[in-house]
N, C-alpha and C. Protein backbone atom coordinates (compact mmCIF):
# COMPACT_ATOMS: atom_id res chain seq x y z
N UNK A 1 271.99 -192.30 98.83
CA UNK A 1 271.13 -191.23 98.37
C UNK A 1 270.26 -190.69 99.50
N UNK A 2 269.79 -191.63 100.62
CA UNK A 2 268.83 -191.47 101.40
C UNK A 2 269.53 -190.19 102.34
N UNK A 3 270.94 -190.42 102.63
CA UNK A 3 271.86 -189.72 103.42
C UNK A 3 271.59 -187.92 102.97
N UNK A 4 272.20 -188.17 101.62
CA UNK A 4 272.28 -186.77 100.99
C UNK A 4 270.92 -186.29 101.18
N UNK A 5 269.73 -186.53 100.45
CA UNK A 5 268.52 -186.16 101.11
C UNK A 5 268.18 -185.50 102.09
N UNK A 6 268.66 -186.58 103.15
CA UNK A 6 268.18 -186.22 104.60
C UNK A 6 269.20 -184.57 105.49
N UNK A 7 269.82 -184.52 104.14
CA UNK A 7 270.89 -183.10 104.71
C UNK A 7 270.36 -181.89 104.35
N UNK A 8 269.56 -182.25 103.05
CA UNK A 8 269.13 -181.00 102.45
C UNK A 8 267.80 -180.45 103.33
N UNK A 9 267.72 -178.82 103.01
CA UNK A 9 266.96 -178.44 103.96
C UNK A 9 265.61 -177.91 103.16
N UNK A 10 264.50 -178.53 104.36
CA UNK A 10 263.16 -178.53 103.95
C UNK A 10 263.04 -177.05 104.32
N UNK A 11 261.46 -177.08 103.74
CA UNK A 11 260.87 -175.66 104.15
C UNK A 11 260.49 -175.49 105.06
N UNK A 12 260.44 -176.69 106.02
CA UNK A 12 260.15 -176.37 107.45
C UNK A 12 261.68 -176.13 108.33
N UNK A 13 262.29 -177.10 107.93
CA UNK A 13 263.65 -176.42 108.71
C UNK A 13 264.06 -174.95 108.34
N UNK A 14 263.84 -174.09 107.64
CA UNK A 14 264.34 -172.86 107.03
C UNK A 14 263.52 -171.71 108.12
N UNK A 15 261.65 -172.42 108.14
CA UNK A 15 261.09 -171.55 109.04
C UNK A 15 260.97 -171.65 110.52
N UNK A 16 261.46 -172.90 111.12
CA UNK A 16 261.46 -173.44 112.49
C UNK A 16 263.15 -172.28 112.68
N UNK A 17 264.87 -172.91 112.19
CA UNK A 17 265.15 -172.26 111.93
C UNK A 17 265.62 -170.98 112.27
N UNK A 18 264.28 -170.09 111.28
CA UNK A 18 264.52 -168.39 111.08
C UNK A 18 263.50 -168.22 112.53
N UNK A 19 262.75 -168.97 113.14
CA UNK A 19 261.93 -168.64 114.17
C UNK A 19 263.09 -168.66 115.55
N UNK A 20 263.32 -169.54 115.44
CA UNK A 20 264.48 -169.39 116.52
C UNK A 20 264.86 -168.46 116.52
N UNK A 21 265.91 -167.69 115.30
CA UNK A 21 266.89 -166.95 115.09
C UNK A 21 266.20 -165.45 115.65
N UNK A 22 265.03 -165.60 114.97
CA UNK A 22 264.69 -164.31 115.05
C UNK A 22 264.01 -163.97 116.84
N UNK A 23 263.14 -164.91 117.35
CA UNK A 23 263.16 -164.95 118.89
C UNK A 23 264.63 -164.28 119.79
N UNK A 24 265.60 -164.82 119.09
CA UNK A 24 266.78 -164.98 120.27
C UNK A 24 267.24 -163.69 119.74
N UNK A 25 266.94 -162.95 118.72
CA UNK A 25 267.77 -161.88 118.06
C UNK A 25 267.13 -160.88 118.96
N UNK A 26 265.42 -161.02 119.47
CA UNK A 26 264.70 -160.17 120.10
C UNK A 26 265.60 -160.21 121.64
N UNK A 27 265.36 -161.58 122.42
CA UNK A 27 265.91 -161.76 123.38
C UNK A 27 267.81 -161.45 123.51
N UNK A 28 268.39 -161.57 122.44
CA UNK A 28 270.22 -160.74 122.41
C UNK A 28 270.03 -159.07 122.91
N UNK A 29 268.41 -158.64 121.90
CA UNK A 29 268.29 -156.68 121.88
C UNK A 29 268.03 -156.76 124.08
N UNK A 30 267.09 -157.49 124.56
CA UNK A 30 267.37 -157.49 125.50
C UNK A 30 268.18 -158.12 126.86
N UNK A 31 269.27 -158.44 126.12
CA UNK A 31 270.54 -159.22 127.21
C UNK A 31 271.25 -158.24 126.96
N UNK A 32 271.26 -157.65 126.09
CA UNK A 32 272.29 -156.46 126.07
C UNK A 32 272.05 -155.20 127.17
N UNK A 33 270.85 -155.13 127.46
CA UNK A 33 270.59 -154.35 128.48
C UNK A 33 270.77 -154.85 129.69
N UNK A 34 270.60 -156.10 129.88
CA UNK A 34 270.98 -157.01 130.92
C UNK A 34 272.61 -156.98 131.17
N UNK A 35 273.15 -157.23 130.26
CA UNK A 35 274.86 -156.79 130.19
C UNK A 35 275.18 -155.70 131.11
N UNK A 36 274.43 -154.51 130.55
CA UNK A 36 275.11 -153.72 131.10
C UNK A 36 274.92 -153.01 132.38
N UNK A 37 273.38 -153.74 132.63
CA UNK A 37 272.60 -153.39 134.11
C UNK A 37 273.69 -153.79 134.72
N UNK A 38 274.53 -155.37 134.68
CA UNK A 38 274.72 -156.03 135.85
C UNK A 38 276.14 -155.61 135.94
N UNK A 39 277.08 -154.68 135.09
CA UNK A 39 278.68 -154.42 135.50
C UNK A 39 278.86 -154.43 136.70
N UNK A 40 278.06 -153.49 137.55
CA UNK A 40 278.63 -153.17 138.46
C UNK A 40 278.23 -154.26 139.56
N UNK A 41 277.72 -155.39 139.37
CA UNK A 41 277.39 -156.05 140.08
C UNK A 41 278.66 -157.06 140.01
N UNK A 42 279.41 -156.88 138.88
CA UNK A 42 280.73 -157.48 138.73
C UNK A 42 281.89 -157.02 139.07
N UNK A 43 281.85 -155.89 139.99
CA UNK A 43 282.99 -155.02 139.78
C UNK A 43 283.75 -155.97 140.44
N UNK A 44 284.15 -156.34 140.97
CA UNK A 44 284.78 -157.22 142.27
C UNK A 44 285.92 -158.05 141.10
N UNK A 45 285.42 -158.17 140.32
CA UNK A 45 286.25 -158.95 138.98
C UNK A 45 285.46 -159.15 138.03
N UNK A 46 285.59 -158.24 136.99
CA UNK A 46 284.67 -157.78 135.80
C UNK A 46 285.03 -158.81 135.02
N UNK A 47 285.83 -159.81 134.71
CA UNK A 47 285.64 -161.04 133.76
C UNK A 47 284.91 -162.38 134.37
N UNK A 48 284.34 -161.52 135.68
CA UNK A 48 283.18 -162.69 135.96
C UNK A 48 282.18 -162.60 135.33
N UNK A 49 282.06 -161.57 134.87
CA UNK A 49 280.48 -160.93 134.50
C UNK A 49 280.01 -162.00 132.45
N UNK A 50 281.43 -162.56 132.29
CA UNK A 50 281.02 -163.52 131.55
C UNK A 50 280.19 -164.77 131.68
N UNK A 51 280.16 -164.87 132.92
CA UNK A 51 279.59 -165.92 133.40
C UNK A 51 277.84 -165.82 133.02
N UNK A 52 277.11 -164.88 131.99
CA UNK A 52 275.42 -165.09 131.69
C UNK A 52 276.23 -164.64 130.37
N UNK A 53 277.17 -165.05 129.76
CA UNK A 53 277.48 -164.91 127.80
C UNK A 53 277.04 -166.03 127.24
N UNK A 54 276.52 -167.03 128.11
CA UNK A 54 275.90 -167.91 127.29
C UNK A 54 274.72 -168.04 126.65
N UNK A 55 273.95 -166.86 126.93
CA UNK A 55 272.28 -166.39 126.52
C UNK A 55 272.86 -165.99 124.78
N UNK A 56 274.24 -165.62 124.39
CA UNK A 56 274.18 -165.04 123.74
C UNK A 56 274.56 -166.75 122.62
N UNK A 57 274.72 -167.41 123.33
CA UNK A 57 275.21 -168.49 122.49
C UNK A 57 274.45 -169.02 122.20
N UNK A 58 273.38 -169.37 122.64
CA UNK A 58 272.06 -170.44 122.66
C UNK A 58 271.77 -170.68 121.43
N UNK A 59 271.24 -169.65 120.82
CA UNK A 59 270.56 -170.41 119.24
C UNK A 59 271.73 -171.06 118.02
N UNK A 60 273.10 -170.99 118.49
CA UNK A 60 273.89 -171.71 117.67
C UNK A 60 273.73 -173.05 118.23
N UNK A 61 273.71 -173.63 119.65
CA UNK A 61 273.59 -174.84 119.58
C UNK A 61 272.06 -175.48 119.79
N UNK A 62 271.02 -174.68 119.71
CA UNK A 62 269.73 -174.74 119.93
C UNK A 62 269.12 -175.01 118.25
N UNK A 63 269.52 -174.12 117.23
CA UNK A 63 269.23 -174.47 116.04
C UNK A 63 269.72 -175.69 115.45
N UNK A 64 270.84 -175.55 115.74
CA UNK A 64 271.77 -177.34 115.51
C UNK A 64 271.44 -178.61 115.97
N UNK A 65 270.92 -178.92 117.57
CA UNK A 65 270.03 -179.50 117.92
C UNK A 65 269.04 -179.82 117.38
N UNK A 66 267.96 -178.98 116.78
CA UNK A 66 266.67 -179.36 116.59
C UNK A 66 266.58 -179.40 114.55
N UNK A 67 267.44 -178.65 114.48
CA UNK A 67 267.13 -178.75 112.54
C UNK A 67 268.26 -180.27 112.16
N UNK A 68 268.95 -179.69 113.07
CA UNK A 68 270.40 -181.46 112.88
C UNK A 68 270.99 -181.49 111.12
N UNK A 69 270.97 -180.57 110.47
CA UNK A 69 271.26 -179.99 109.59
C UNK A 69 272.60 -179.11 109.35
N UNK A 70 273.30 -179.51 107.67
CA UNK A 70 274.75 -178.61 107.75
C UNK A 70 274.01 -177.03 107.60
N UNK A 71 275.05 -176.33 108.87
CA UNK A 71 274.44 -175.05 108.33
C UNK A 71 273.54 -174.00 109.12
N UNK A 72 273.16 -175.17 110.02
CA UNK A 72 271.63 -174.94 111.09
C UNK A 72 272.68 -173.80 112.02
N UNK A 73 273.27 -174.02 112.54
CA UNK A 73 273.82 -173.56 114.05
C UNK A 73 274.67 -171.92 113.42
N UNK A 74 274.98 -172.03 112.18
CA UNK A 74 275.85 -170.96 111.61
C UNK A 74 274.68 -169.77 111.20
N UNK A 75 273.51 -170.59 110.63
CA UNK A 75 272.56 -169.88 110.17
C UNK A 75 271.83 -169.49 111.27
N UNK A 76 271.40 -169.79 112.32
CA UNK A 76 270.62 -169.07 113.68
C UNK A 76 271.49 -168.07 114.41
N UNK A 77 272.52 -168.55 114.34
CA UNK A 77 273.67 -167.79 115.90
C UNK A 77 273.58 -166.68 114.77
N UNK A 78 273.97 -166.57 113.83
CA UNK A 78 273.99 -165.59 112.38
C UNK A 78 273.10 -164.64 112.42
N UNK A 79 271.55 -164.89 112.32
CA UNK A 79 270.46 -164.23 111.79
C UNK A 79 270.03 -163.98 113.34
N UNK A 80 270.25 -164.41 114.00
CA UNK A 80 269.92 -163.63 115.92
C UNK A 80 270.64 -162.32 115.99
N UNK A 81 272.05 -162.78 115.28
CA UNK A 81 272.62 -161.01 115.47
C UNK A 81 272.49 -160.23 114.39
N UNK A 82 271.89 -160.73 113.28
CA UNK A 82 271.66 -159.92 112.20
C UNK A 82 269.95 -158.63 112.93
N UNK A 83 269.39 -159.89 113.28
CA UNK A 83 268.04 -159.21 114.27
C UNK A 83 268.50 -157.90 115.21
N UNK A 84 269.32 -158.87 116.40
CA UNK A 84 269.87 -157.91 117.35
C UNK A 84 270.31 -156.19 117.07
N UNK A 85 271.40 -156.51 115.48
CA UNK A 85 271.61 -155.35 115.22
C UNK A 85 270.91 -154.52 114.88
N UNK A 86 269.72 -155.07 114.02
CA UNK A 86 269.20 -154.05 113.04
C UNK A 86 267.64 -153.34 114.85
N UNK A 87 267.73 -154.37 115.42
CA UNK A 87 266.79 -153.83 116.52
C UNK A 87 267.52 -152.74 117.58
N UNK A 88 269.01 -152.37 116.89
CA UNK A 88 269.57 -151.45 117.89
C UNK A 88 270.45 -151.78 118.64
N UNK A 89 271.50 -152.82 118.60
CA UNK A 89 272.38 -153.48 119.62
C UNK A 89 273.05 -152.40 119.86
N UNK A 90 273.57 -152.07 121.24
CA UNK A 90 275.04 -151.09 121.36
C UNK A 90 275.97 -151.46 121.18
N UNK A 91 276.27 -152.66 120.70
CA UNK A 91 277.70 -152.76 119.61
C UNK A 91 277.70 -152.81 118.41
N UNK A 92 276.38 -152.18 117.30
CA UNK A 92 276.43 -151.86 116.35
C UNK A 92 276.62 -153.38 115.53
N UNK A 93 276.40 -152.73 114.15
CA UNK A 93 276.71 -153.57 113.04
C UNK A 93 278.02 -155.01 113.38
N UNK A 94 278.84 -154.61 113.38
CA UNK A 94 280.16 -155.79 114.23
C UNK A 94 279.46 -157.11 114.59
N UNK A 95 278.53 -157.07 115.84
CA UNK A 95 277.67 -158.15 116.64
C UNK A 95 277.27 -159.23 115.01
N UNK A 96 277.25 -159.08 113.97
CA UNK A 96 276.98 -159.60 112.66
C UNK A 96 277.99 -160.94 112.51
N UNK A 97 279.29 -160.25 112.38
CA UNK A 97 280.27 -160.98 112.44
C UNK A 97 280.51 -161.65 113.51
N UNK A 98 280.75 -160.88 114.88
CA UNK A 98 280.48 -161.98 115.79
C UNK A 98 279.98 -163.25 115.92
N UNK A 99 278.30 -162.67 115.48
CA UNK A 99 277.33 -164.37 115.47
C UNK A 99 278.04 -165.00 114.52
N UNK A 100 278.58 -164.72 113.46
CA UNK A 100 278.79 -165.76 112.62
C UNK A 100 279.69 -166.24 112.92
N UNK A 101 281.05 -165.70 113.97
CA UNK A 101 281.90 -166.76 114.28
C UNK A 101 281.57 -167.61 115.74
N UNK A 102 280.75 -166.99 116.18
CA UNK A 102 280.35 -168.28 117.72
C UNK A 102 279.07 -168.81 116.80
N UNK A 103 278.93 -168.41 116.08
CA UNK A 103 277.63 -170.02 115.18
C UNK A 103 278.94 -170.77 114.57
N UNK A 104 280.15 -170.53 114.40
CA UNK A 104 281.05 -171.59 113.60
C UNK A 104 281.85 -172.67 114.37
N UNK A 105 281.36 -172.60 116.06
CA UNK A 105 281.77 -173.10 116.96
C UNK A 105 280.81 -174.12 116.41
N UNK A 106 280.09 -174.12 117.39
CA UNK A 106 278.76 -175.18 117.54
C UNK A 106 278.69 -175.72 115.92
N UNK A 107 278.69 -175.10 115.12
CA UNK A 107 278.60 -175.71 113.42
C UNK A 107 279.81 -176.85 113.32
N UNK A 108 280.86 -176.61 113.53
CA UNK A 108 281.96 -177.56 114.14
C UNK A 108 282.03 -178.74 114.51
N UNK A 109 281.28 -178.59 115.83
CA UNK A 109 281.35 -179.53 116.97
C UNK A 109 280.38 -180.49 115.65
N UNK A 110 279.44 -180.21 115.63
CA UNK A 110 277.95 -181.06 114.66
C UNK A 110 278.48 -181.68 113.41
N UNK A 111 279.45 -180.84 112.66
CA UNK A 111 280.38 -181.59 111.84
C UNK A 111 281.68 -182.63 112.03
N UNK A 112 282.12 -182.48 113.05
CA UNK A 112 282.51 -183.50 113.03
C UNK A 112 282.19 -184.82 113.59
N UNK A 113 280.93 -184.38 113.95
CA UNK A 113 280.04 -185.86 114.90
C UNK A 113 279.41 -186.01 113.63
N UNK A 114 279.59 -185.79 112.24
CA UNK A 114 278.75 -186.03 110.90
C UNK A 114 277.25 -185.69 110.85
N UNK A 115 276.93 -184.97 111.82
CA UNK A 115 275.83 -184.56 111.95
C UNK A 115 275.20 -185.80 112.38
N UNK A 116 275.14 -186.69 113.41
CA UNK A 116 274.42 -188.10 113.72
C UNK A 116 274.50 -187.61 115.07
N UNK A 117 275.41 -187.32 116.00
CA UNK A 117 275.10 -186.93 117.16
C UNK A 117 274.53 -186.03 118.22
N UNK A 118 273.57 -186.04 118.86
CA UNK A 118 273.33 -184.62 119.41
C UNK A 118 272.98 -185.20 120.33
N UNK A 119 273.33 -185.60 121.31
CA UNK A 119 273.23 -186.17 122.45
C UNK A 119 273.91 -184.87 123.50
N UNK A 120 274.05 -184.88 124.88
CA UNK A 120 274.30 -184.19 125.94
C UNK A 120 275.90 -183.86 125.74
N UNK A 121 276.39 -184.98 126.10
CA UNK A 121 278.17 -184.14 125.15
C UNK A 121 278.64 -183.43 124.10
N UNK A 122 277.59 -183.59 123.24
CA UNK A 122 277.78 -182.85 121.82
C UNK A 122 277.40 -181.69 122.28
N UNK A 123 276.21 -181.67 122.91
CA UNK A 123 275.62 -180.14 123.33
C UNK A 123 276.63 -179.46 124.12
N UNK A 124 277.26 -180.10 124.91
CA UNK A 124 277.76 -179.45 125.92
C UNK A 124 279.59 -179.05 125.10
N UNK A 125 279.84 -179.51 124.20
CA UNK A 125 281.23 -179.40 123.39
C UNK A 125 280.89 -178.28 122.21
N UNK A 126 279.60 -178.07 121.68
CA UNK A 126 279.06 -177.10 120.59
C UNK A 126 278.97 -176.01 121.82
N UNK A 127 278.56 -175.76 122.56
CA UNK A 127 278.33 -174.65 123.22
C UNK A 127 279.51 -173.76 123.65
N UNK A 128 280.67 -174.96 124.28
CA UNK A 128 282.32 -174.68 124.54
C UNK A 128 282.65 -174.07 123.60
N UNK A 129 282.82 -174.64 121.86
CA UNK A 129 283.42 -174.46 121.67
C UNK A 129 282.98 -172.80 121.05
N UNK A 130 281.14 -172.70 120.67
CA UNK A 130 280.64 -171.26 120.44
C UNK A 130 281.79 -170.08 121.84
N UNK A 131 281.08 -170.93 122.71
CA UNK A 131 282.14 -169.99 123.75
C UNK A 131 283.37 -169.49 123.19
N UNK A 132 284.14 -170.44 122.70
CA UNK A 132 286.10 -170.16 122.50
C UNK A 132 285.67 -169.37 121.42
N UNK A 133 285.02 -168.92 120.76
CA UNK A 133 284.84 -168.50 118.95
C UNK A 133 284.26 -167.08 119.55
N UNK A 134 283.40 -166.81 120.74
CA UNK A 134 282.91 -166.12 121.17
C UNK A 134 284.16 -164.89 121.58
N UNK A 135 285.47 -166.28 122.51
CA UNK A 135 286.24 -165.56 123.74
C UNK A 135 287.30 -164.85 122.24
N UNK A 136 287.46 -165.70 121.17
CA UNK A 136 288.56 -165.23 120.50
C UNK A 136 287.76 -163.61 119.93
N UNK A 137 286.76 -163.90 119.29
CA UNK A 137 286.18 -162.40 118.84
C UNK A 137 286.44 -161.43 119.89
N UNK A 138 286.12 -161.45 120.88
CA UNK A 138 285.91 -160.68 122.33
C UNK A 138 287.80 -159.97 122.01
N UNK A 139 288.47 -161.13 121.91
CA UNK A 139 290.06 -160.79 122.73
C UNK A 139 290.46 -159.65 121.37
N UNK A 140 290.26 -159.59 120.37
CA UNK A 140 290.52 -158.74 119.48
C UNK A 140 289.74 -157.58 119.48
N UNK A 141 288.46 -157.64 119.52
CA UNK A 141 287.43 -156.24 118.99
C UNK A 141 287.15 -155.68 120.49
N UNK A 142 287.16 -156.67 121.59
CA UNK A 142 286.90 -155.66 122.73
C UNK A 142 287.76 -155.72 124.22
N UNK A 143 288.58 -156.86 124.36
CA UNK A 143 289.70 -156.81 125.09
C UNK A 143 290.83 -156.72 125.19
N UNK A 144 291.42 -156.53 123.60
CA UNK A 144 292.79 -156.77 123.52
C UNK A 144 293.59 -155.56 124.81
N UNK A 145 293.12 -154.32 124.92
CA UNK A 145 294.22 -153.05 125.76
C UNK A 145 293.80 -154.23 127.40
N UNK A 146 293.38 -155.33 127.39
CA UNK A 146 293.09 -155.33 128.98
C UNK A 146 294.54 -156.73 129.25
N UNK A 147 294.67 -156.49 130.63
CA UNK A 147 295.99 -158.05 130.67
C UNK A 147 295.45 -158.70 130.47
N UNK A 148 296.45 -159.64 130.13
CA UNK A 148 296.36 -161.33 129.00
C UNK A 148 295.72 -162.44 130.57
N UNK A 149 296.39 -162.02 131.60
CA UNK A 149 296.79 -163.19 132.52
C UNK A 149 294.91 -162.16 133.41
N UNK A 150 295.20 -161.44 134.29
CA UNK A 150 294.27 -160.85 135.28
C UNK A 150 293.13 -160.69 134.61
N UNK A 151 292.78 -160.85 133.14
CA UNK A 151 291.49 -160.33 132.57
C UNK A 151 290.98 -161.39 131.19
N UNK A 152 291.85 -160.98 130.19
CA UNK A 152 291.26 -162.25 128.87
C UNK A 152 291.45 -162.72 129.41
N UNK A 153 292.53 -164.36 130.06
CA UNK A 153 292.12 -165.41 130.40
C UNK A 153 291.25 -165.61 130.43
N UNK A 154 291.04 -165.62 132.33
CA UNK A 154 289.59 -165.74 133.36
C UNK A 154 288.71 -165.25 132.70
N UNK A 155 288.52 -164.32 131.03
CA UNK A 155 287.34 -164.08 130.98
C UNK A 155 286.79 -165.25 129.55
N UNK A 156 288.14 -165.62 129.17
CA UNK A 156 287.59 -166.41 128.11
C UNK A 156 287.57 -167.77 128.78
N UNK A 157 287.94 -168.11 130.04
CA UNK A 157 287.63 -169.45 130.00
C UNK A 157 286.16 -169.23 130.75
N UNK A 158 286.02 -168.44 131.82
CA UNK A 158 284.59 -168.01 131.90
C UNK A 158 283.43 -168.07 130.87
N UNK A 159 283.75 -167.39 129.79
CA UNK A 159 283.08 -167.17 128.57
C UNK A 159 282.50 -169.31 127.91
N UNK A 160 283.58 -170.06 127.76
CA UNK A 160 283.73 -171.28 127.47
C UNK A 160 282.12 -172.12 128.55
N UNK A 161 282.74 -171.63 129.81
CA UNK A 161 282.10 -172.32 131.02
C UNK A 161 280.71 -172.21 131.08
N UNK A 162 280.50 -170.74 130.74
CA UNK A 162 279.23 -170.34 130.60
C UNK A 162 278.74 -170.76 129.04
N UNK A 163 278.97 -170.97 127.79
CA UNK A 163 278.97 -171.48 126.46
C UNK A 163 278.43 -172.81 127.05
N UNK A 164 279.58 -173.66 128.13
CA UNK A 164 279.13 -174.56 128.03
C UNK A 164 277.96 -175.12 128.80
N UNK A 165 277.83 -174.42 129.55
CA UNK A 165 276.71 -174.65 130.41
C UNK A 165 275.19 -173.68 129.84
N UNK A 166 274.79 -173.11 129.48
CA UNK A 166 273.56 -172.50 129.14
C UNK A 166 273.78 -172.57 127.99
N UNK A 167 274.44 -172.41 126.88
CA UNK A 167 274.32 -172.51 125.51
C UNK A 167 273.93 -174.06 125.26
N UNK A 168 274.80 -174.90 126.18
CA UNK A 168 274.96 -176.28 125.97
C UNK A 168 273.77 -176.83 126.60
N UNK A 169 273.73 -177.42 127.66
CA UNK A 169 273.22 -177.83 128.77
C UNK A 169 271.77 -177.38 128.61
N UNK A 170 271.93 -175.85 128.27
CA UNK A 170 270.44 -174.99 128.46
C UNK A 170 269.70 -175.68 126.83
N UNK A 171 270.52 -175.38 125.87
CA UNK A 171 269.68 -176.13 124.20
C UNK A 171 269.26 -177.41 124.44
N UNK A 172 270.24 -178.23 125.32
CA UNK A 172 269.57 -179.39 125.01
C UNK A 172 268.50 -180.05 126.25
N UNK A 173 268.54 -178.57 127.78
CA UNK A 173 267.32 -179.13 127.93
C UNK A 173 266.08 -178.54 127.46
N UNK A 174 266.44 -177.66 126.42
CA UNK A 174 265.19 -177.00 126.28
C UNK A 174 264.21 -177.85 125.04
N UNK A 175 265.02 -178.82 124.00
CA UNK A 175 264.92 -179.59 123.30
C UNK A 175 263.81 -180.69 123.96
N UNK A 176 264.85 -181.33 124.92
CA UNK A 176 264.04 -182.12 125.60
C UNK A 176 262.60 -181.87 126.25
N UNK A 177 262.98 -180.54 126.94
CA UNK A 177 261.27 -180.06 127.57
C UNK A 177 260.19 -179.91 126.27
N UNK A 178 260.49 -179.38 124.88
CA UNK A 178 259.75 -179.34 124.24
C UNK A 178 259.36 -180.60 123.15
N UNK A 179 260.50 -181.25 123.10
CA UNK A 179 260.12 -182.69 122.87
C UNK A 179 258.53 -183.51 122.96
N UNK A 180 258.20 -183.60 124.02
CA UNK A 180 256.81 -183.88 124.62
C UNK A 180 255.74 -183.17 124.08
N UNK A 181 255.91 -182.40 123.69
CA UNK A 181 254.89 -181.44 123.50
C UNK A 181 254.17 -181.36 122.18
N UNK A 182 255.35 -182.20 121.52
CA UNK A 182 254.85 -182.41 119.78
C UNK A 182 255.37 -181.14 118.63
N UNK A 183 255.73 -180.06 119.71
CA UNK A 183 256.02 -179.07 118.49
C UNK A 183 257.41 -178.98 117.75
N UNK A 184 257.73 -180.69 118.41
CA UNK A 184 259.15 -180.94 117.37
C UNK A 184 258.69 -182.15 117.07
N UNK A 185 257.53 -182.85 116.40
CA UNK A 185 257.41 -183.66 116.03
C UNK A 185 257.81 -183.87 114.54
N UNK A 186 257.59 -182.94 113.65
CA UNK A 186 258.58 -182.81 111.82
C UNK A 186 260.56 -182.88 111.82
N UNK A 187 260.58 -183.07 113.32
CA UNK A 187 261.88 -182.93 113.50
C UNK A 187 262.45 -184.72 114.22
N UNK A 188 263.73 -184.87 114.08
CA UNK A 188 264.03 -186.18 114.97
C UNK A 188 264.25 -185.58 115.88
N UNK A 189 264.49 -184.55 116.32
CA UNK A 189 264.57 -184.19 117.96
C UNK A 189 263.07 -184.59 118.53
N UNK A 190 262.01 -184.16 117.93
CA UNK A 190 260.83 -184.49 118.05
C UNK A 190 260.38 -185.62 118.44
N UNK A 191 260.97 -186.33 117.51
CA UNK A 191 260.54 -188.24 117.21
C UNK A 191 261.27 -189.16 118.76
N UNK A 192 262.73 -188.41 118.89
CA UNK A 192 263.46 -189.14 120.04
C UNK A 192 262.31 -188.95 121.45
N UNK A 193 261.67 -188.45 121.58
CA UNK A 193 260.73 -187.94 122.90
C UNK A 193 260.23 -189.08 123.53
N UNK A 194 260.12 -190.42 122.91
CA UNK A 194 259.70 -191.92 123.22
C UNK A 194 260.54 -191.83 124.74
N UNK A 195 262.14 -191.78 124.19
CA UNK A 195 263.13 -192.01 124.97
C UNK A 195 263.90 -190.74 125.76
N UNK A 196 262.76 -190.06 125.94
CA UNK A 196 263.28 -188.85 127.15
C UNK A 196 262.61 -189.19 127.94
C-alpha cells in the first residue's frame, strides 16, 4: 500500500512540476530565437547545429528527476511546449505534440527503472532516449525532403548526444546543485543531498 501511495501525486508535486514546465516553456520561447540566430554559424554542416537541442529536452528529464513520479517527465516536457506555443513559438501549435513525444522518452527510461532509479545513468539514458523521440518527430514533420545518410542521420544521432548530455547530465546536475539548498527538501531528490 505504502508503494501505491508513494506514486500518487501530491499538491506539491503538481505545483513544483507546473513550475518547471512553465519556466522552461518561457526559456523554449527563447531558444527558439537562439535556434535560429545560430544557423549560420552551422552552415559548414547544418545537422551540427543539433548539438544545443538539448535545452529543449531538459524539463522531461528534470521533472522526472525531482517529482520521481508516473507521469512527471510526460507532464513537464508537455506543458513547456504547451507554454512555448501559446507564447508564440515559430513552429506553431505542432511543438505540442512534439513535447509530448520527447517527454515519452525520458517517461520510459523512469518506467522501466520502476520509478526507484534516478541516479546519473538513468539521467543520462532518459535524456537519449527524449533525444531519439525528439530525432524521430524531427525526421517526419521537418526533415523528411533532406538525405537519410548526409543529414537525418548525423542529425539524429547529434540530436541523442546532445539529449544526452544537457538534457541528461545537465537535469541531474542541476538537481544536485539545488539539492543543498533545501528547495528540494518535500522531495527525495531533496532528502538524498546528505550523500552529494
Amino acid at each position: 500500500m505504502k508503494d501505491i501511495n508513494s506514486r500518487r501525486w501530491r499538491t506539491i508535486d503538481i505545483v513544483i512540476a507546473s513550475v518547471i514546465a512553465v519556466a522552461f516553456g518561457v526559456i523554449f520561447w527563447a531558444w527558439n530565437t537562439v535556434w535560429s540566430v545560430t544557423e549560420g554559424a552551422f552552415a559548414f554542416f547544418p545537422p551540427a547545429q543539433t548539438v544545443i537541442y538539448g535545452v529543449w529536452l531538459i524539463p522531461a528529464v528534470l521533472g522526472g528527476l525531482i517529482i520521481r513520479k508516473p507521469g512527471a517527465s510526460l507532464y513537464t516536457e508537455t506543458v513547456a511546449a504547451v507554454v512555448s506555443a501559446l507564447l508564440g513559438s515559430q513552429w506553431g501549435a505542432p511543438v505540442i505534440l512534439q513535447g509530448l513525444i520527447q517527454g515519452l522518452g525520458a517517461e520510459l527510461i523512469f518506467a522501466v527503472l520502476l520509478y526507484r532509479n534516478f541516479k546519473l545513468p538513468a539521467a543520462i539514458l532518459a535524456g537519449a532516449l527524449t533525444g531519439v523521440g525528439a530525432a524521430i518527430y524531427d525526421f517526419v514533420r521537418y526533415t523528411a525532403g533532406t538525405d537519410l545518410w548526409s543529414y537525418r542521420i548525423p542529425y539524429a544521432l547529434i540530436t541523442v548526444v546532445s539529449g544526452a548530455l544537457l538534457a541528461g547530465i545537465g537535469s541531474w546536475a542541476l538537481v544536485r546543485a539545488l539539492a543543498p539548498t533545501g528547495v528540494l527538501d518535500r522531495f527525495e531528490a531533496g532528502r538524498e543531498r546528505a550523500t552529494v
